[in-house]
N, C-alpha and C. Protein backbone atom coordinates (compact mmCIF):
# COMPACT_ATOMS: atom_id res chain seq x y z
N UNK A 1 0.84 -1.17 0.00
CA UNK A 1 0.00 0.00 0.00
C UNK A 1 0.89 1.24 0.00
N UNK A 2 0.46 2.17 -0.90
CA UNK A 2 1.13 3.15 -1.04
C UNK A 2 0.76 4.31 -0.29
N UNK A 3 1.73 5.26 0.22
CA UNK A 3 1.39 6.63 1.24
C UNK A 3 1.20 7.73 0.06
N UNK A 4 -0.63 7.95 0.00
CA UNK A 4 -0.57 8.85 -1.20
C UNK A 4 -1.16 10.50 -0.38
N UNK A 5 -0.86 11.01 -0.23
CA UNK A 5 -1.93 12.36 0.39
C UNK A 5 -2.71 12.51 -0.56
N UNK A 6 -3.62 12.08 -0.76
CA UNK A 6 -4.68 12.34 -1.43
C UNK A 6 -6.10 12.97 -0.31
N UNK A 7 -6.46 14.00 -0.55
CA UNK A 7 -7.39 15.05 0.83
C UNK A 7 -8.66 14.33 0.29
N UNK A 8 -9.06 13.69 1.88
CA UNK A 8 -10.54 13.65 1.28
C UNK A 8 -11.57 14.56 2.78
N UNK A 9 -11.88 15.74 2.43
CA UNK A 9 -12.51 16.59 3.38
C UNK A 9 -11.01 17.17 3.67
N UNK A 10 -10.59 16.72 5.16
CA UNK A 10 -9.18 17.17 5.71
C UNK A 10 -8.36 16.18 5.94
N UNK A 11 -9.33 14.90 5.93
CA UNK A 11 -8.08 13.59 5.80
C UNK A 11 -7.37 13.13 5.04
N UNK A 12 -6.02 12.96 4.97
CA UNK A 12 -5.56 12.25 3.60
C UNK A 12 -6.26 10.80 4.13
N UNK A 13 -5.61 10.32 2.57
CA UNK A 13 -5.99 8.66 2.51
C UNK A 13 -5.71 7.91 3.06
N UNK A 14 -4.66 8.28 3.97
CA UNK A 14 -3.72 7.43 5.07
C UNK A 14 -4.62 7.45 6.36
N UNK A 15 -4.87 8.59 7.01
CA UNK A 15 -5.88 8.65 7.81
C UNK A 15 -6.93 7.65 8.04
N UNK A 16 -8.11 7.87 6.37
CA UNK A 16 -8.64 7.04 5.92
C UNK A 16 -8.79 5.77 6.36
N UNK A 17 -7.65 5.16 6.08
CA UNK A 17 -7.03 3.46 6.00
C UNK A 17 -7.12 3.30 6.66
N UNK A 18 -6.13 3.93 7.97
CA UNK A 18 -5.96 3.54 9.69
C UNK A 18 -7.36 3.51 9.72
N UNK A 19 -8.13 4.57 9.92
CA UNK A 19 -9.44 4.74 10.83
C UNK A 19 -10.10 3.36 10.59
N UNK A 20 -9.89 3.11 9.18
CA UNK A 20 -10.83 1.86 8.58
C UNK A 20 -10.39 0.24 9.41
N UNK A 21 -8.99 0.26 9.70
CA UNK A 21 -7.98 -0.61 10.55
C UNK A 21 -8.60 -0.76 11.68
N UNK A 22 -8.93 0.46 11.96
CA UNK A 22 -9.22 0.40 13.74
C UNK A 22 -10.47 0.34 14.18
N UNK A 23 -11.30 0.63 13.07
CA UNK A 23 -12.51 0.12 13.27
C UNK A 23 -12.85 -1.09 13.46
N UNK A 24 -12.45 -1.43 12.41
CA UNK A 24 -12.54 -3.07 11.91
C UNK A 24 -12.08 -4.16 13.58
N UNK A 25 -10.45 -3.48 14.02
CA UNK A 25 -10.15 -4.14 15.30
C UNK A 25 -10.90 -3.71 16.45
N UNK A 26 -11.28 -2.86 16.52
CA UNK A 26 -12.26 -2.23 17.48
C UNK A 26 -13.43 -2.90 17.70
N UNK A 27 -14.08 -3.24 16.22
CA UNK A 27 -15.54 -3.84 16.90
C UNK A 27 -15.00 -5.22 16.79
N UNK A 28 -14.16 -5.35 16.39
CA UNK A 28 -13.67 -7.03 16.67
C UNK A 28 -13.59 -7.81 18.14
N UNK A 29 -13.04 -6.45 19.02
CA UNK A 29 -12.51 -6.36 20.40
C UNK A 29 -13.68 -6.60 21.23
N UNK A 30 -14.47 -5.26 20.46
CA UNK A 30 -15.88 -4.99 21.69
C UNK A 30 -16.89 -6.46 21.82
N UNK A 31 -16.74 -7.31 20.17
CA UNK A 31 -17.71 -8.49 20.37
C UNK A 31 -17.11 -9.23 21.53
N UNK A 32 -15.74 -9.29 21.19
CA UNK A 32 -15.49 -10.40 22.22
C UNK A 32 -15.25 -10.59 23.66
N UNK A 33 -15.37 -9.00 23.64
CA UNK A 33 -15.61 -8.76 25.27
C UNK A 33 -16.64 -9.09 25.56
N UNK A 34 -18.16 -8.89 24.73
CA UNK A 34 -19.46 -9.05 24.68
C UNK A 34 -20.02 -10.83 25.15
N UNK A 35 -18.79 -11.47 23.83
CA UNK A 35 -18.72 -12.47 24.06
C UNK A 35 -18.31 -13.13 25.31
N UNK A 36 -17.96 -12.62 26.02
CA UNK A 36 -17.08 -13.24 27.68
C UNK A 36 -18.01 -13.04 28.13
N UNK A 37 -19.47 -12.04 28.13
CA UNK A 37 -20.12 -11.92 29.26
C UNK A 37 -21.04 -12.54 29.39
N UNK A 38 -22.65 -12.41 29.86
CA UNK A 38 -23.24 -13.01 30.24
C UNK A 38 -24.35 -13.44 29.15
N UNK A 39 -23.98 -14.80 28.69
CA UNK A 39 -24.71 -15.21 27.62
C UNK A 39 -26.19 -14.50 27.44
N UNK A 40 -27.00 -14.51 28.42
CA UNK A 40 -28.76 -13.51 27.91
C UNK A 40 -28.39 -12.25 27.39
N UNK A 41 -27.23 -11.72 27.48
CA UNK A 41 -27.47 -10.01 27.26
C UNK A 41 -27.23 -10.35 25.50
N UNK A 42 -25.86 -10.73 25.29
CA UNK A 42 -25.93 -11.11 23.65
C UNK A 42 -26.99 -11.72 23.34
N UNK A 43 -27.52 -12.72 23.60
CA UNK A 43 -29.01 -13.17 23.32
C UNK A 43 -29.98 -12.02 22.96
N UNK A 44 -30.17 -11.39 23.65
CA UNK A 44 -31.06 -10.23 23.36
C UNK A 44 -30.50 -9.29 22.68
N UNK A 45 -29.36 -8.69 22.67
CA UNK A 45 -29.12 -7.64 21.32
C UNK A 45 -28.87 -8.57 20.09
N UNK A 46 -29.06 -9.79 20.02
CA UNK A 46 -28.94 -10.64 18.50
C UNK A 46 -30.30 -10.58 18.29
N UNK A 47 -31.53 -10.56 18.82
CA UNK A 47 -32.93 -11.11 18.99
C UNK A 47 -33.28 -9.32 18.49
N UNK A 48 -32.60 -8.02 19.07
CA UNK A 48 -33.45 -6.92 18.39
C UNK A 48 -32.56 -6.44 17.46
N UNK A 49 -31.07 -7.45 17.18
CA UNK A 49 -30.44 -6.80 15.68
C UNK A 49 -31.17 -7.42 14.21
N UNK A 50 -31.79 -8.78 14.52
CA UNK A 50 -32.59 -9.30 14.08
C UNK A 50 -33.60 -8.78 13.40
N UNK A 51 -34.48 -8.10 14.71
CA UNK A 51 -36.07 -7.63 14.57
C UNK A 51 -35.77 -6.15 13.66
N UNK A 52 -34.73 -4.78 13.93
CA UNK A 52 -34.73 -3.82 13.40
C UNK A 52 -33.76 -3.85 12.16
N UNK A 53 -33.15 -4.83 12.07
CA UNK A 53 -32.02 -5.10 10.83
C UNK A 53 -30.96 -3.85 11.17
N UNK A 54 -30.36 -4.03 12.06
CA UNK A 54 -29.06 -3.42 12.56
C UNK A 54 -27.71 -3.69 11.61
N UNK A 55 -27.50 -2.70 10.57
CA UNK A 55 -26.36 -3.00 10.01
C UNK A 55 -25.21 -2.92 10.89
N UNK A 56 -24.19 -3.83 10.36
CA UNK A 56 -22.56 -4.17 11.00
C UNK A 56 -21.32 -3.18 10.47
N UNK A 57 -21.05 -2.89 11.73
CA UNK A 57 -19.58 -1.91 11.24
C UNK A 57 -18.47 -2.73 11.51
N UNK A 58 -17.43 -2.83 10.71
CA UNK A 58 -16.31 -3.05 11.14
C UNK A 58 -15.89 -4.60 10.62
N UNK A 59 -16.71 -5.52 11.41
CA UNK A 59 -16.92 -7.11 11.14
C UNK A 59 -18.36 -6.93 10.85
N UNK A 60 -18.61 -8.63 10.18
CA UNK A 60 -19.45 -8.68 9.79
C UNK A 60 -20.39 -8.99 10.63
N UNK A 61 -19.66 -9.42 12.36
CA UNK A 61 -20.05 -10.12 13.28
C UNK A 61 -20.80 -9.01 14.42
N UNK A 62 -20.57 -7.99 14.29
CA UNK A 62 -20.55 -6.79 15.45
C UNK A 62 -21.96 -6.42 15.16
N UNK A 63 -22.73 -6.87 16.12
CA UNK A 63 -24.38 -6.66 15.80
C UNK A 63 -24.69 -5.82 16.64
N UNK A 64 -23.62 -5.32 17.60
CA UNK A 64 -24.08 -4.20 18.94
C UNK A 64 -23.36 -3.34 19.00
N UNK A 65 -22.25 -2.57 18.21
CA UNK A 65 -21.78 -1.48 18.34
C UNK A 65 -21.85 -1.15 16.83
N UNK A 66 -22.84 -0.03 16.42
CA UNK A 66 -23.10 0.11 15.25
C UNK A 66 -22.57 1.63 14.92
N UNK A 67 -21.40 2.18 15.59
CA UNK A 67 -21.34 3.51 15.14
C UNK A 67 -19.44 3.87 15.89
N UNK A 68 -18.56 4.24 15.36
CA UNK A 68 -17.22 4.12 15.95
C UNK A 68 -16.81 5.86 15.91
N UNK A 69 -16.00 6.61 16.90
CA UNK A 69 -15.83 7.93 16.42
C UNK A 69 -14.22 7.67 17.11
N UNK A 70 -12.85 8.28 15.94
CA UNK A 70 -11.60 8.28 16.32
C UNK A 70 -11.99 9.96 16.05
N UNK A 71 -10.71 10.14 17.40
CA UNK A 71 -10.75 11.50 17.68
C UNK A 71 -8.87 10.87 17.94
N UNK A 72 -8.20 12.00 16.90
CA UNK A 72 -6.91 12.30 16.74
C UNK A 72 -6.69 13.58 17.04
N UNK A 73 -5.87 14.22 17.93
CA UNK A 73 -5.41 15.37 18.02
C UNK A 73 -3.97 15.69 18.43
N UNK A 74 -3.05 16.34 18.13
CA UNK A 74 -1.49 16.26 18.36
C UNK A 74 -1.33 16.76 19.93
N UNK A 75 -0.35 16.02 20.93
CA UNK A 75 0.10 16.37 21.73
C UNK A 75 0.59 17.65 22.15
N UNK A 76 0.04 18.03 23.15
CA UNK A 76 0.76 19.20 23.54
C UNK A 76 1.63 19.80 24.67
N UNK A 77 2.16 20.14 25.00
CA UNK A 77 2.76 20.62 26.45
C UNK A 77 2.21 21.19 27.32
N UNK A 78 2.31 20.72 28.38
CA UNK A 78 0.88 21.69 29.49
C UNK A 78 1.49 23.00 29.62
N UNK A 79 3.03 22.93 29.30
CA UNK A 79 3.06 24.80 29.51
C UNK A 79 3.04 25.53 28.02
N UNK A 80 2.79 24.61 26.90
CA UNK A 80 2.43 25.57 25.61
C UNK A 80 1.09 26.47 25.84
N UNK A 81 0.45 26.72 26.45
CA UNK A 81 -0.74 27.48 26.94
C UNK A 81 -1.63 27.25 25.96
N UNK A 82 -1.69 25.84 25.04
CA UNK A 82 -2.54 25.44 23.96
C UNK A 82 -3.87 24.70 24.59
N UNK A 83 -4.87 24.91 24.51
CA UNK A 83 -6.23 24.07 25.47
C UNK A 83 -7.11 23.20 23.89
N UNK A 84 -7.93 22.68 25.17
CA UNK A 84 -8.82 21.94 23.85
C UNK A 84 -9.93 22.89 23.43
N UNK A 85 -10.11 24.44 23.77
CA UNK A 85 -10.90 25.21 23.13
C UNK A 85 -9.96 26.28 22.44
N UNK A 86 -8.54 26.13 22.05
CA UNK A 86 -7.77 26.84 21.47
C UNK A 86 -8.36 26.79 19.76
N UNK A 87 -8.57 27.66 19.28
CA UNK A 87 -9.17 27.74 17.35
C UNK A 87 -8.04 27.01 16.63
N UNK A 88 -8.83 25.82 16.05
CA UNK A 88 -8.20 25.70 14.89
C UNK A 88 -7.64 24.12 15.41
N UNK A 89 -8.43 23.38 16.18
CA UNK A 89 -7.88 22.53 16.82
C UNK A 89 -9.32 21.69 16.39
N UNK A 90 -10.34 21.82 15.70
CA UNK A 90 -11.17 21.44 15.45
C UNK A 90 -12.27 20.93 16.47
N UNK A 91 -12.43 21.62 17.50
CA UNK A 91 -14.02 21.65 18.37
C UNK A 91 -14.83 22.14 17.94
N UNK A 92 -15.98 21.30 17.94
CA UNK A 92 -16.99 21.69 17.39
C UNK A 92 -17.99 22.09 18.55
N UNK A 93 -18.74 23.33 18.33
CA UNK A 93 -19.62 23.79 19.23
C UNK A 93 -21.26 23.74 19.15
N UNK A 94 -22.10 23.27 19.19
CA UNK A 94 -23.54 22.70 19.23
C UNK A 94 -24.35 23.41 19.78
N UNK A 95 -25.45 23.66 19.48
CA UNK A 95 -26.48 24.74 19.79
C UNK A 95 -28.12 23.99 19.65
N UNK A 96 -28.78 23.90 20.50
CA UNK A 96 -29.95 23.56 20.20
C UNK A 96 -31.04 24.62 19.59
């Protein structure tokens, strides 16, 4: 695989890939934690992924975590006086 910067929005394609990587291991992870636990609870989110047709992210197997958000942001120094509401650091602010 080749390292192309190709921008898609603000991500290159590399971005892209990873996120797609870590998704994929991510809900891989979360089933099988799911899987360790207490057999009725998977029982029942298979029984209403079933009934509402819950599409799968990641695997084809992940019937209960249907939505993944990576949040990347560069390190900073606690005395660079840089915060997580500094502009241009991409927070987004919400308004009802």
């Amino acid at each position: 695989m080749r390292n192309v910067l190709l921008k898609v929005s603000r991500y290159t394609l590399l971005d892209l890939q990873l996120s797609y990587i870590y998704n994929k291991a991510g809900s891989a992870m979360a089933m099988e934690s799911l899987e360790a636990g207490p057999s009725e609870v998977l029982e029942h989110i298979s029984i209403n992924a079933d009934l509402i047709n819950v599409p799968t992210m990641g695997t084809d197997l992940n019937i209960a975590y249907t939505a993944a958000q990576l949040n990347i942001a560069p390190a900073q120094p606690y005395e660079s006086g840089t915060f997580l509401n500094t502009p241009g650091l991409g927070i987004l602010s919400c308004s009802k």
